[in-house]
Protein backbone atom coordinates (compact mmCIF):
# COMPACT_ATOMS: atom_id res chain seq x y z
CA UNK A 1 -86.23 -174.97 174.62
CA UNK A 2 -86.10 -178.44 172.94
CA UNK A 3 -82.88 -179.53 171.00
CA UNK A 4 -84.70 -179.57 167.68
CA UNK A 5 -85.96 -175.81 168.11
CA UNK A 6 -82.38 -174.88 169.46
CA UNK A 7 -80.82 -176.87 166.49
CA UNK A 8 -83.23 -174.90 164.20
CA UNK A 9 -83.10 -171.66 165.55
CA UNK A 10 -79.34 -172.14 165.14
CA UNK A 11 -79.32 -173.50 161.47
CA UNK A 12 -81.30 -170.29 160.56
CA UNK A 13 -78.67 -167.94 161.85
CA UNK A 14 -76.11 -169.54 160.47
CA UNK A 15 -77.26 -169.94 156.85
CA UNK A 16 -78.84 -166.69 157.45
CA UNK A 17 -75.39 -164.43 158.65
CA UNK A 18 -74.04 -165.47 154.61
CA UNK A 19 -77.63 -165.02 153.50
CA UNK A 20 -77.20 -168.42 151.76
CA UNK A 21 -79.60 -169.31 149.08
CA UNK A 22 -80.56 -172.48 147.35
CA UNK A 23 -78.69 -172.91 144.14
CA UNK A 24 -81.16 -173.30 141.63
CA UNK A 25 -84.15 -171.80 143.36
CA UNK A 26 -82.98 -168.77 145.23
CA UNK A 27 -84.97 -169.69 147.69
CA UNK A 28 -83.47 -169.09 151.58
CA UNK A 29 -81.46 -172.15 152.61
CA UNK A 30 -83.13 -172.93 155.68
CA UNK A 31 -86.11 -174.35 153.71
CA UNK A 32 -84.02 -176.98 152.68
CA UNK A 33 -82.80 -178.05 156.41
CA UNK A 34 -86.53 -177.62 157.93
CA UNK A 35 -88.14 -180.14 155.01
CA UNK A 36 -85.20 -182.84 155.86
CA UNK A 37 -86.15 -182.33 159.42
CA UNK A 38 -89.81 -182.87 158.32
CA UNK A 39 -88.40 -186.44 156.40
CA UNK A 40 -86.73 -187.65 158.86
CA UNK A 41 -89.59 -186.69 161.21
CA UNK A 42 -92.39 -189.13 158.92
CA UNK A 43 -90.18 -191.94 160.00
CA UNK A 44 -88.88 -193.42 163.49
CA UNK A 45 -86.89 -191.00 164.94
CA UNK A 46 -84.97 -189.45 168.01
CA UNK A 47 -84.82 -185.59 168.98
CA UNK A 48 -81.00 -185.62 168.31
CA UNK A 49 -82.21 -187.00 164.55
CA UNK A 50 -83.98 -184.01 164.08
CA UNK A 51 -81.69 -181.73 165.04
CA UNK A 52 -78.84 -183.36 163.14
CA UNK A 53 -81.18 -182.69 160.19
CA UNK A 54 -81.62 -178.90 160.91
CA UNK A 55 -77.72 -178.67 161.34
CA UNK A 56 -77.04 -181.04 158.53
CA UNK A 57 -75.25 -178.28 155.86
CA UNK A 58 -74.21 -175.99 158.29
CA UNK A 59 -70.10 -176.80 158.55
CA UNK A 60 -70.50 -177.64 155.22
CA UNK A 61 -72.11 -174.36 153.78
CA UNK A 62 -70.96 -171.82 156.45
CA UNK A 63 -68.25 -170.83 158.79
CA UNK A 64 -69.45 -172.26 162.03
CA UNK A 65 -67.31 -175.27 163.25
CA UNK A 66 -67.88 -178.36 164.34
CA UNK A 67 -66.84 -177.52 167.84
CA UNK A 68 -69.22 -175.19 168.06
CA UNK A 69 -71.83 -177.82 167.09
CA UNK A 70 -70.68 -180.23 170.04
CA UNK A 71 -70.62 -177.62 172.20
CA UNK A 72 -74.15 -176.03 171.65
CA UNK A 73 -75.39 -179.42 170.93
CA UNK A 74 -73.61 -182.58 172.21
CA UNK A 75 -71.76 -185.45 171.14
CA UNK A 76 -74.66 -187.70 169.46
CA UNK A 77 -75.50 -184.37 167.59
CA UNK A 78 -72.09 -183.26 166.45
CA UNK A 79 -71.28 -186.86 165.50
CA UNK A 80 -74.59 -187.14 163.33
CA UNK A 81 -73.52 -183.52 161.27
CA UNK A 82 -69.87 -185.13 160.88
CA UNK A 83 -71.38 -187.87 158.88
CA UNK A 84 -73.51 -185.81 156.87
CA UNK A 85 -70.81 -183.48 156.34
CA UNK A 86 -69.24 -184.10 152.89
CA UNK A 87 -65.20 -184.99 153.47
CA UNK A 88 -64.07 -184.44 149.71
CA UNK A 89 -62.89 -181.35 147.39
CA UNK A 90 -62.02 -180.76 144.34
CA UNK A 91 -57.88 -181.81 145.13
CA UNK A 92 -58.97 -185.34 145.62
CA UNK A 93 -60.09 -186.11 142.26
CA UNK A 94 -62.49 -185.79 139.60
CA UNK A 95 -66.37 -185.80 140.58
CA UNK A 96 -66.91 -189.46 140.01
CA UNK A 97 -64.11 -190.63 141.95
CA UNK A 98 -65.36 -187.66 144.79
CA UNK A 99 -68.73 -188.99 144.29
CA UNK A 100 -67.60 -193.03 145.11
CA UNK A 101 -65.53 -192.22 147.99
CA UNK A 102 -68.62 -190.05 149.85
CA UNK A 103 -71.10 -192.99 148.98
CA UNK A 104 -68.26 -195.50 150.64
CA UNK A 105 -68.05 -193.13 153.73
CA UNK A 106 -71.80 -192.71 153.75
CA UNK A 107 -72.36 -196.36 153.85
CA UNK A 108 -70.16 -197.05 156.63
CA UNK A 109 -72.24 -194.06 159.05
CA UNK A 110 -74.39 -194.56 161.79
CA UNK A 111 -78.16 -195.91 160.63
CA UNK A 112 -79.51 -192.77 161.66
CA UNK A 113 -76.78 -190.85 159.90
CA UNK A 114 -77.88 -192.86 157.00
CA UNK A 115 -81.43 -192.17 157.56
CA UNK A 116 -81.11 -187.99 157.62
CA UNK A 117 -78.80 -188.78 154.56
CA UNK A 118 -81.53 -190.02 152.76
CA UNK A 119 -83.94 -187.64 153.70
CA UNK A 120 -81.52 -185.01 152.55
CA UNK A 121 -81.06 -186.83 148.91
CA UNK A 122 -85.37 -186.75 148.81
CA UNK A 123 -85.26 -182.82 148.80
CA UNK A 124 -82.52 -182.27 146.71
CA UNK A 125 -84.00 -184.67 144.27
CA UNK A 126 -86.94 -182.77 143.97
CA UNK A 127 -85.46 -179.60 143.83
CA UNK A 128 -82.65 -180.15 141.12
CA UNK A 129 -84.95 -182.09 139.15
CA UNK A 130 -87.24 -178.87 138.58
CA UNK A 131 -84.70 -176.23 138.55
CA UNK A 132 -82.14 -178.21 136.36
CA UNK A 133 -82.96 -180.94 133.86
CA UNK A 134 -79.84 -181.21 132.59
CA UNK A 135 -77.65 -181.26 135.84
CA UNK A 136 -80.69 -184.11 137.27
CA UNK A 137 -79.22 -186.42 134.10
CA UNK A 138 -75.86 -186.27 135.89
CA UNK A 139 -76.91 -185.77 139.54
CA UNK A 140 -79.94 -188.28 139.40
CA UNK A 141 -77.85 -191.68 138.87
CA UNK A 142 -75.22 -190.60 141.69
CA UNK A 143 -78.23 -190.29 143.83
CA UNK A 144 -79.18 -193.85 142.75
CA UNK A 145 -75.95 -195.34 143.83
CA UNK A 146 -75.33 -193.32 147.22
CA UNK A 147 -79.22 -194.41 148.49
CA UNK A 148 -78.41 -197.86 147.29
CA UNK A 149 -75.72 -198.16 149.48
CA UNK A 150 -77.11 -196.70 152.32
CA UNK A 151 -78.76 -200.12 153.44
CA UNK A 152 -78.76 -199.10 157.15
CA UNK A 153 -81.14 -196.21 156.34
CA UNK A 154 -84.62 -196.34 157.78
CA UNK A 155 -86.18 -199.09 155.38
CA UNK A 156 -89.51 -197.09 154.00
CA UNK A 157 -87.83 -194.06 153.96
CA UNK A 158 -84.84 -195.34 151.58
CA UNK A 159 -87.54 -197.22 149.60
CA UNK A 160 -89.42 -193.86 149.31
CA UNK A 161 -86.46 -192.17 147.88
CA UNK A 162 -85.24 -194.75 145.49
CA UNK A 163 -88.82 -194.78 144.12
CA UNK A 164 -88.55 -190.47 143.86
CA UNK A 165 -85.28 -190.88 141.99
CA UNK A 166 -86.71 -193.89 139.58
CA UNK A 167 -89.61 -191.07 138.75
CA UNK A 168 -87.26 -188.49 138.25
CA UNK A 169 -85.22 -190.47 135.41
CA UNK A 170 -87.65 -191.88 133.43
């Protein structure tokens, strides 16, 4: 079995096993993970890409490790979900200073980290921005900044996404 159908067979059990949901759809999680995986697939890509892009929220969201990620998957794969893998809570400040120090470690990742990163901020542009107007007002600027910094992100695909969020605001 390829590492992008291990990588998503994997995501879906683990998002499954707390029968996670998408916060303002209710929709199951793993939607979320297979279109990023579909983004990031449009553009220039490598398998371990794609299966970064599966695993992206899964550390993040549920109680598997990252160990177990390098394990099951390998270095170039754990590495990608490490980047993607949001470093901040609540102790280290208020959102907006949270908010500028994951855009300062997201600019300094990997170009294909940068690349699933913006794939990721396509979806859940979309998504909040149909679900909830009013968080989009506060969510849809931070978006602006954290793809703007990303300038080692696939160039078409972080063009695509600054163009989604410009539509979204106005």
């Amino acid at each position: 079995m390829d590492i992008e159908r291990r990588a998503a067979d994997f995501a879906a059990q683990a998002h499954g096993s707390i029968d996670q949901r998408r916060k303002f759809s209710g929709e199951p999680y793993i939607n979320h993970p297979r279109r990023v995986a579909a983004i990031v697939r449009s553009v220039r890509h490598t398998p371990e890409m794609l299966a970064a892009a599966w695993l992206h929220d899964v550390v993040e969201d549920t109680p598997v490790g990252i160990e177990e990620i390098r394990l099951a998957f390998g270095v170039t794969v754990a590495d990608l979900v490490t980047e993607l893998t949001k470093a901040t809570s609540p102790a280290d400040g208020d959102r907006q200073l949270r908010k500028a120090m994951e855009r300062v470690r997201s600019s300094q990742a990997s170009p294909a980290g940068q690349t699933i990163k913006v794939a990721d901020v396509i979806d859940n542009v979309q998504d909040v921005s149909l679900m909830s107007p009013k968080f989009a007002r506060v969510y849809l600027p931070e978006c602006f900044e954290l793809v703007s910094a990303l300038t080692q992100a696939e160039d078409a695909l972080r063009k695509r996404a600054l163009q989604v969020i410009r539509q979204q605001m106005s």
